[in-house]
N, C-alpha and C. Protein backbone atom coordinates (compact mmCIF):
# COMPACT_ATOMS: atom_id res chain seq x y z
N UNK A 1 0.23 -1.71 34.46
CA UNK A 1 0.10 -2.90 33.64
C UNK A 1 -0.26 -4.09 34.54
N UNK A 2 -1.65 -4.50 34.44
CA UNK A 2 -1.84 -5.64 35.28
C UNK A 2 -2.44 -7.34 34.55
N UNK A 3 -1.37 -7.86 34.83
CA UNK A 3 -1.62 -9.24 34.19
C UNK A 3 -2.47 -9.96 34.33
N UNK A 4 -2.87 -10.41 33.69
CA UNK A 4 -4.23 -11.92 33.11
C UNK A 4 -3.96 -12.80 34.05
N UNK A 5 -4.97 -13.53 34.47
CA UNK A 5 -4.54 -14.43 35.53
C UNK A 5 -3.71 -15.39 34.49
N UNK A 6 -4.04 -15.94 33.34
CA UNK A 6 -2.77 -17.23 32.83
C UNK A 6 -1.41 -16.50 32.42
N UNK A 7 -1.04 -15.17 31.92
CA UNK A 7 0.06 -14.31 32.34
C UNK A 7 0.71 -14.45 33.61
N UNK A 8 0.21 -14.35 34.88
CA UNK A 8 0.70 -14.77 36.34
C UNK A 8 0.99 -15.89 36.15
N UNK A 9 0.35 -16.80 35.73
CA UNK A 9 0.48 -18.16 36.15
C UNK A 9 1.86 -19.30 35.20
N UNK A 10 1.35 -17.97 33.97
CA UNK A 10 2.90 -18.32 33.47
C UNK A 10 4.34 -17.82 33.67
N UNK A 11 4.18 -16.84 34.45
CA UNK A 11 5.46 -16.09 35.69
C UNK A 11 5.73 -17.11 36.60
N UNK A 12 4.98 -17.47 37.48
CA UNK A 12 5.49 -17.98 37.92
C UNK A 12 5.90 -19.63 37.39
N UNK A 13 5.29 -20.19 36.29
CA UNK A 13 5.27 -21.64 35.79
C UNK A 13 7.26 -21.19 35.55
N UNK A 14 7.50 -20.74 35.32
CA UNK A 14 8.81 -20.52 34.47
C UNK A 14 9.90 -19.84 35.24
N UNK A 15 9.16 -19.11 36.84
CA UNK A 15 10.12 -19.11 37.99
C UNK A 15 10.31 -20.93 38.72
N UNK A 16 9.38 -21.59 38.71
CA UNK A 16 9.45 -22.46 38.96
C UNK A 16 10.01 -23.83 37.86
N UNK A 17 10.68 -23.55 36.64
CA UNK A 17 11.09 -24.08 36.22
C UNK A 17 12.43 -23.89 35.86
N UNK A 18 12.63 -22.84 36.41
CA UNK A 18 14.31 -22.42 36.35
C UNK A 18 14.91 -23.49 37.66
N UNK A 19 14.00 -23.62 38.01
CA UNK A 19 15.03 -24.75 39.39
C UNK A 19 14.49 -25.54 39.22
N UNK A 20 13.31 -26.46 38.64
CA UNK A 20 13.41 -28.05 38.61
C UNK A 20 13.46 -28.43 37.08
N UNK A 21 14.17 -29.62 37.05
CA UNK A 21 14.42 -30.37 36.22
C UNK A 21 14.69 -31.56 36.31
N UNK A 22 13.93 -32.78 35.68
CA UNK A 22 13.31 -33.97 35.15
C UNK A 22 14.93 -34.70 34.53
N UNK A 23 15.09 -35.61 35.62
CA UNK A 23 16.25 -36.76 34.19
C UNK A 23 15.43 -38.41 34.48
N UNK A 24 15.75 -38.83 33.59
CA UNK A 24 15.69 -40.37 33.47
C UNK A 24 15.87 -40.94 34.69
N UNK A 25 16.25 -40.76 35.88
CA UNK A 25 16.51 -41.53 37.01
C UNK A 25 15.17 -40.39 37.73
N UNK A 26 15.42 -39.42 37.84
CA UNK A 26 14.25 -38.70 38.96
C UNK A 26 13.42 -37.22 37.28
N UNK A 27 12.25 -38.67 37.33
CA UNK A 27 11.86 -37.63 36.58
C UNK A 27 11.11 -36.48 36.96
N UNK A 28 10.65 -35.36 36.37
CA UNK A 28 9.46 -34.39 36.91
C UNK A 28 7.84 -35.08 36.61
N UNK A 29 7.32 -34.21 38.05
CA UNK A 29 5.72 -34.68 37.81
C UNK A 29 5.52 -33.70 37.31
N UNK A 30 4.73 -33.15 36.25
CA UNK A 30 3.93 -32.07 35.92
C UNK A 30 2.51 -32.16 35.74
N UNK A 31 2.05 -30.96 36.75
CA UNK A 31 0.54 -31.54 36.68
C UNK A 31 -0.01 -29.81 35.88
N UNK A 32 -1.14 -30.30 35.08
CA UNK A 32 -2.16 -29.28 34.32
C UNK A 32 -3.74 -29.40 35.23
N UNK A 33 -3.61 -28.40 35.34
CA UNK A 33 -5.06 -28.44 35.46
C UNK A 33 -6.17 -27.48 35.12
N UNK A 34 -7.07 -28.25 34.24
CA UNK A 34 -8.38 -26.88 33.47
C UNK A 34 -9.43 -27.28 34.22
N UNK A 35 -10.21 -26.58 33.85
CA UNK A 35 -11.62 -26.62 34.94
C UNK A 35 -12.72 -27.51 34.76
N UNK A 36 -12.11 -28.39 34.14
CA UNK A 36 -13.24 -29.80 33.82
C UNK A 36 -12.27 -30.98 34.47
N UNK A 37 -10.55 -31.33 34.01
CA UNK A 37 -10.02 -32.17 34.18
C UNK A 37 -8.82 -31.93 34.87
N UNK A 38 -7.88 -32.64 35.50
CA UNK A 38 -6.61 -32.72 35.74
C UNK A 38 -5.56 -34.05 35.39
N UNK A 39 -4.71 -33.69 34.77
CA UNK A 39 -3.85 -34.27 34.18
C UNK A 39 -2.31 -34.23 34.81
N UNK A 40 -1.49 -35.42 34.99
CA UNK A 40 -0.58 -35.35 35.12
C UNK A 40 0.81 -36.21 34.32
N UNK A 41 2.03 -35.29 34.23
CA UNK A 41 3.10 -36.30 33.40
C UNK A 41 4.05 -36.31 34.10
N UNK A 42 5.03 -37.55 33.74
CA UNK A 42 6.49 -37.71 34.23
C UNK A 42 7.19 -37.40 33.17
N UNK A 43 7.86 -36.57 33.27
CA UNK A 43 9.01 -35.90 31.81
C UNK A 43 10.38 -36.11 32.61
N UNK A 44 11.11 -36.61 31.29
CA UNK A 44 12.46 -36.83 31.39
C UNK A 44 12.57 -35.41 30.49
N UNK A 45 13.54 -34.66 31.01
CA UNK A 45 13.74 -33.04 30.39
C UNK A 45 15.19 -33.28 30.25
N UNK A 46 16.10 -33.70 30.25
CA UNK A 46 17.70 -34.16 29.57
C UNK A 46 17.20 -34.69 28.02
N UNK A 47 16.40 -35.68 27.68
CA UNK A 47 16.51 -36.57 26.87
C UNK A 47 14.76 -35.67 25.73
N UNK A 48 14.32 -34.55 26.63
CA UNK A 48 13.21 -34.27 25.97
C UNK A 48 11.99 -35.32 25.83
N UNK A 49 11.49 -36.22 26.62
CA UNK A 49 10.92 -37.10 26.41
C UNK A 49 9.72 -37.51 27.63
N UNK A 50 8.23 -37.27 26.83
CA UNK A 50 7.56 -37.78 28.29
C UNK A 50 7.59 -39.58 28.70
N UNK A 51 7.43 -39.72 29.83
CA UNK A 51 8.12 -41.14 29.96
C UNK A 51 6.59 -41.78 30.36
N UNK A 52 5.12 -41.46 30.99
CA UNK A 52 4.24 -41.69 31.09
C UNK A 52 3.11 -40.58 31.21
N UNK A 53 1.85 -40.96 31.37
CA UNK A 53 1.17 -39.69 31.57
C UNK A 53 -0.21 -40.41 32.04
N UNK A 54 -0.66 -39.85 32.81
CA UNK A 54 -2.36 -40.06 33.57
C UNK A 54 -3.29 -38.97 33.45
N UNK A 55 -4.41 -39.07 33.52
CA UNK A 55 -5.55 -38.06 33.68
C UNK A 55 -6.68 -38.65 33.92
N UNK A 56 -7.75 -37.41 33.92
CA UNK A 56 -8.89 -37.93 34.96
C UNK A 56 -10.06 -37.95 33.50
N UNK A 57 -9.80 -38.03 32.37
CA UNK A 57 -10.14 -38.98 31.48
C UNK A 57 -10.06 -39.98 31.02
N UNK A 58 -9.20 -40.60 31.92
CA UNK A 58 -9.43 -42.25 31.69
C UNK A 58 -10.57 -43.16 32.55
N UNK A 59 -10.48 -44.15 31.71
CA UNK A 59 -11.55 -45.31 32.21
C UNK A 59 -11.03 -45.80 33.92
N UNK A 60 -10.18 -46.03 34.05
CA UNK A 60 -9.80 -46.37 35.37
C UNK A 60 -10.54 -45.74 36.54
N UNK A 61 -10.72 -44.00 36.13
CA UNK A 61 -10.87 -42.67 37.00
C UNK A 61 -12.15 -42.79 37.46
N UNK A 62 -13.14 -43.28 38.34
CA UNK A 62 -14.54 -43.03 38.70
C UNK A 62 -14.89 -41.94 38.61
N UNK A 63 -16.11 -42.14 39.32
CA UNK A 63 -16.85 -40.37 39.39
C UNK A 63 -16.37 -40.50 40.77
N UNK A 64 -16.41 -38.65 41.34
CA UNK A 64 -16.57 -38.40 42.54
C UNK A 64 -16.46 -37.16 42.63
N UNK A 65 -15.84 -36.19 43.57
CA UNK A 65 -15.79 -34.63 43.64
C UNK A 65 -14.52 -34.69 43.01
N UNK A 66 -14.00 -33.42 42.26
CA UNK A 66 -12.88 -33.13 42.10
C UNK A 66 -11.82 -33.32 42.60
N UNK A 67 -11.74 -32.98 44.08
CA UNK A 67 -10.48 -33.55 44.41
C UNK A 67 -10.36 -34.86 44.81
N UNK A 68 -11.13 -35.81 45.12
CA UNK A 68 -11.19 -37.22 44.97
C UNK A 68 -10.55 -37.87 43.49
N UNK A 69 -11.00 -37.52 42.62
CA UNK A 69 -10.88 -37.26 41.55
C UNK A 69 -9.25 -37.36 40.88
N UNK A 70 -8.34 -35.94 41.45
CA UNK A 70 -7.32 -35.82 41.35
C UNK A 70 -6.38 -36.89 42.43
N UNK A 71 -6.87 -36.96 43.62
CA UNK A 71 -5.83 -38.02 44.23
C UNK A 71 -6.33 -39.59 43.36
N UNK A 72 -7.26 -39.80 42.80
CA UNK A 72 -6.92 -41.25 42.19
C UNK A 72 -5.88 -41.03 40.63
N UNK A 73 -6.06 -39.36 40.36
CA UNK A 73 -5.10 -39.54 38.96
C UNK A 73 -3.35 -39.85 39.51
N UNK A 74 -3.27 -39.11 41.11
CA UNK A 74 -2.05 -39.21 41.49
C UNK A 74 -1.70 -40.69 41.66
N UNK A 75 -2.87 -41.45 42.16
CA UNK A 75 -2.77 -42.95 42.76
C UNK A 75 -2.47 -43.56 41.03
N UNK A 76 -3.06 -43.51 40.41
CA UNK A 76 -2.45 -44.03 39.24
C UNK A 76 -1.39 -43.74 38.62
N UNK A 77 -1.38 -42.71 37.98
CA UNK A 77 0.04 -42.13 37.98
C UNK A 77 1.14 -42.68 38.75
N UNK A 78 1.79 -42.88 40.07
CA UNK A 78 2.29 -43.51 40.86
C UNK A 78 1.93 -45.05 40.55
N UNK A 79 0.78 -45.62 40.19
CA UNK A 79 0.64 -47.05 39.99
C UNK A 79 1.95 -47.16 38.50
N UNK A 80 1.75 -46.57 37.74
CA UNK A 80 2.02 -46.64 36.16
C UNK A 80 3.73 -46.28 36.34
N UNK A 81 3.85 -45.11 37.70
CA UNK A 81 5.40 -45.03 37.49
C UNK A 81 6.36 -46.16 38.13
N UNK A 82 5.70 -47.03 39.15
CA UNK A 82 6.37 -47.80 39.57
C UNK A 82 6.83 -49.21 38.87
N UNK A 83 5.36 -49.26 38.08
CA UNK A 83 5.48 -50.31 36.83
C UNK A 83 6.49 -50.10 35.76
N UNK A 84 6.83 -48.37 35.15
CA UNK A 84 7.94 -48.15 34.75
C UNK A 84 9.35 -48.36 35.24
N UNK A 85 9.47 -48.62 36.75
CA UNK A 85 10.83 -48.70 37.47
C UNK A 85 11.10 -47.24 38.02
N UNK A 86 10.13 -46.25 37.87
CA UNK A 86 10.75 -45.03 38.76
C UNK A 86 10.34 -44.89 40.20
N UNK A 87 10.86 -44.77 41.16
CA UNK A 87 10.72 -44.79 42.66
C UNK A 87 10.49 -43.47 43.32
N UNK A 88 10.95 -42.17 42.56
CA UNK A 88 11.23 -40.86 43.01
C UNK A 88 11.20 -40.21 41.62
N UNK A 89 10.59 -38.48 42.11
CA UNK A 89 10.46 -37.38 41.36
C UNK A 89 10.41 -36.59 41.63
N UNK A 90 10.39 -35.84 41.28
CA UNK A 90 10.05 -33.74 41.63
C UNK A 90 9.28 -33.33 41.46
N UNK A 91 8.20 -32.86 41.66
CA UNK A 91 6.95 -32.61 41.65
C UNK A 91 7.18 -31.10 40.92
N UNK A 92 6.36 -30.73 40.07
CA UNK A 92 6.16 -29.94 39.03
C UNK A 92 4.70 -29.29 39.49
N UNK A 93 4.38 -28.34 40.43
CA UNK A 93 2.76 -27.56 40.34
C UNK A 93 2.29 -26.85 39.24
N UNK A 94 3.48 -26.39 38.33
CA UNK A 94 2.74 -25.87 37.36
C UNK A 94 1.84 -24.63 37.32
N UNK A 95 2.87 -23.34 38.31
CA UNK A 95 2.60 -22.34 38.39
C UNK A 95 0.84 -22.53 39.40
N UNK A 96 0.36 -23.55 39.18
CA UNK A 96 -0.83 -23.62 40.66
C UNK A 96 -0.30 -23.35 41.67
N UNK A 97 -1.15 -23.12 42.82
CA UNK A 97 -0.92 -22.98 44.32
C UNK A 97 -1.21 -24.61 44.42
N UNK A 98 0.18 -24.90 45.57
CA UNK A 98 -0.08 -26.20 46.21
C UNK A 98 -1.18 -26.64 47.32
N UNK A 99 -2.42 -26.72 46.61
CA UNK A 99 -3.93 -26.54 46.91
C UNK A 99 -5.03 -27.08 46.52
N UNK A 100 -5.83 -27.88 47.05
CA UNK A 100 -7.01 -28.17 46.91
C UNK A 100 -6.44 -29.64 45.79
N UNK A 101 -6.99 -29.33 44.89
CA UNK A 101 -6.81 -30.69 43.35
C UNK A 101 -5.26 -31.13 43.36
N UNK A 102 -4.49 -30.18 43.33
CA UNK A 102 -3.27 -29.93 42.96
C UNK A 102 -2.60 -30.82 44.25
N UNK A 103 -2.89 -30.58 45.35
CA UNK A 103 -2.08 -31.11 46.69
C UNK A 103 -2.73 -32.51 46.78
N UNK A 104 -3.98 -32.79 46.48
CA UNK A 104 -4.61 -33.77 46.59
C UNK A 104 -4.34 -34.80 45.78
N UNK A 105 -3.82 -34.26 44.39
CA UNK A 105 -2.79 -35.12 43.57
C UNK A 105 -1.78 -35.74 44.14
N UNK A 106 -0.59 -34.90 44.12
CA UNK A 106 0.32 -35.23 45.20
C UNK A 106 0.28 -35.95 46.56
N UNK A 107 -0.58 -35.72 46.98
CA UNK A 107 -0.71 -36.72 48.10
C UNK A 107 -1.53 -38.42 47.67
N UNK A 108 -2.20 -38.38 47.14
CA UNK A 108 -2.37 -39.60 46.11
C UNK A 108 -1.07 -40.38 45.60
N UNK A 109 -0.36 -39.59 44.98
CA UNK A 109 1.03 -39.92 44.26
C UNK A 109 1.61 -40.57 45.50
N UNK A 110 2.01 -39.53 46.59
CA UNK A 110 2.62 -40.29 47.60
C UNK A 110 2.15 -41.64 48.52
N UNK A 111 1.15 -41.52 48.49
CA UNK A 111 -0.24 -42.48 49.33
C UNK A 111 0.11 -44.11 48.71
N UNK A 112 0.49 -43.71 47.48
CA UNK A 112 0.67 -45.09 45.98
C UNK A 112 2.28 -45.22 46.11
N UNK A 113 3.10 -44.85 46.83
CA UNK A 113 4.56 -44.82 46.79
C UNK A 113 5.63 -44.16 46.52
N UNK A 114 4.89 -43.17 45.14
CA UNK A 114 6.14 -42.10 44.84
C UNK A 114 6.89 -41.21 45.77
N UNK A 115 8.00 -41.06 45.57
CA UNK A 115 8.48 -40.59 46.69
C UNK A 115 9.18 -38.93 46.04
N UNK A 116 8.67 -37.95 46.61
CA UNK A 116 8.81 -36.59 46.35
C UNK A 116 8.67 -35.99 47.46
């Protein structure tokens, strides 16, 4: 029996969500990513509630390569969470490898202040 790559990816999304979890003081980052865009949210997971959200469909987002791309969704994202009052989070990969778009996010996020 050999699994679908989004089967894998949801093995591990859900090994990796048995140990992090999102509250109102340190929320989770969760990032998506499909093969046109990348998107990321801050979820409060106590209260069930997303608390902001960025992607690389907004007007803010220039053109550039993909992962350019993803570190300005992180740089915003981080702009938008600090404006909310959050300082720190947990970073959520979202069953991705911490790689390429995905790391380049995150390091954006951090680059802008968030602290994870």
């Amino acid at each position: 029996m050999s699994l679908t790559k989004s089967d894998r990816r949801q093995r591990i999304k859900f090994r990796i969500r048995k140990t992090i979890s999102g509250s109102a003081a340190k929320p989770r980052l969760s990032v998506f990513r499909s093969n046109k865009e990348i998107y990321a949210q801050l979820i409060d997971d106590v209260n069930g509630i997303t608390i902001l959200a960025a992607s690389s469909r907004e007007k803010e987002i220039g053109k550039g390569t993909n992962v350019e791309i993803a570190a300005a969704v992180g740089k915003l994202v981080a702009e938008k969470a600090l404006k909310a009052g959050v300082e720190t989070v947990t970073f959520d990969r979202g069953g991705y490898l911490y790689h390429g778009r995905i790391k380049s996010l995150a390091d954006g996020a951090r680059a802008a202040g968030l602290k994870f």
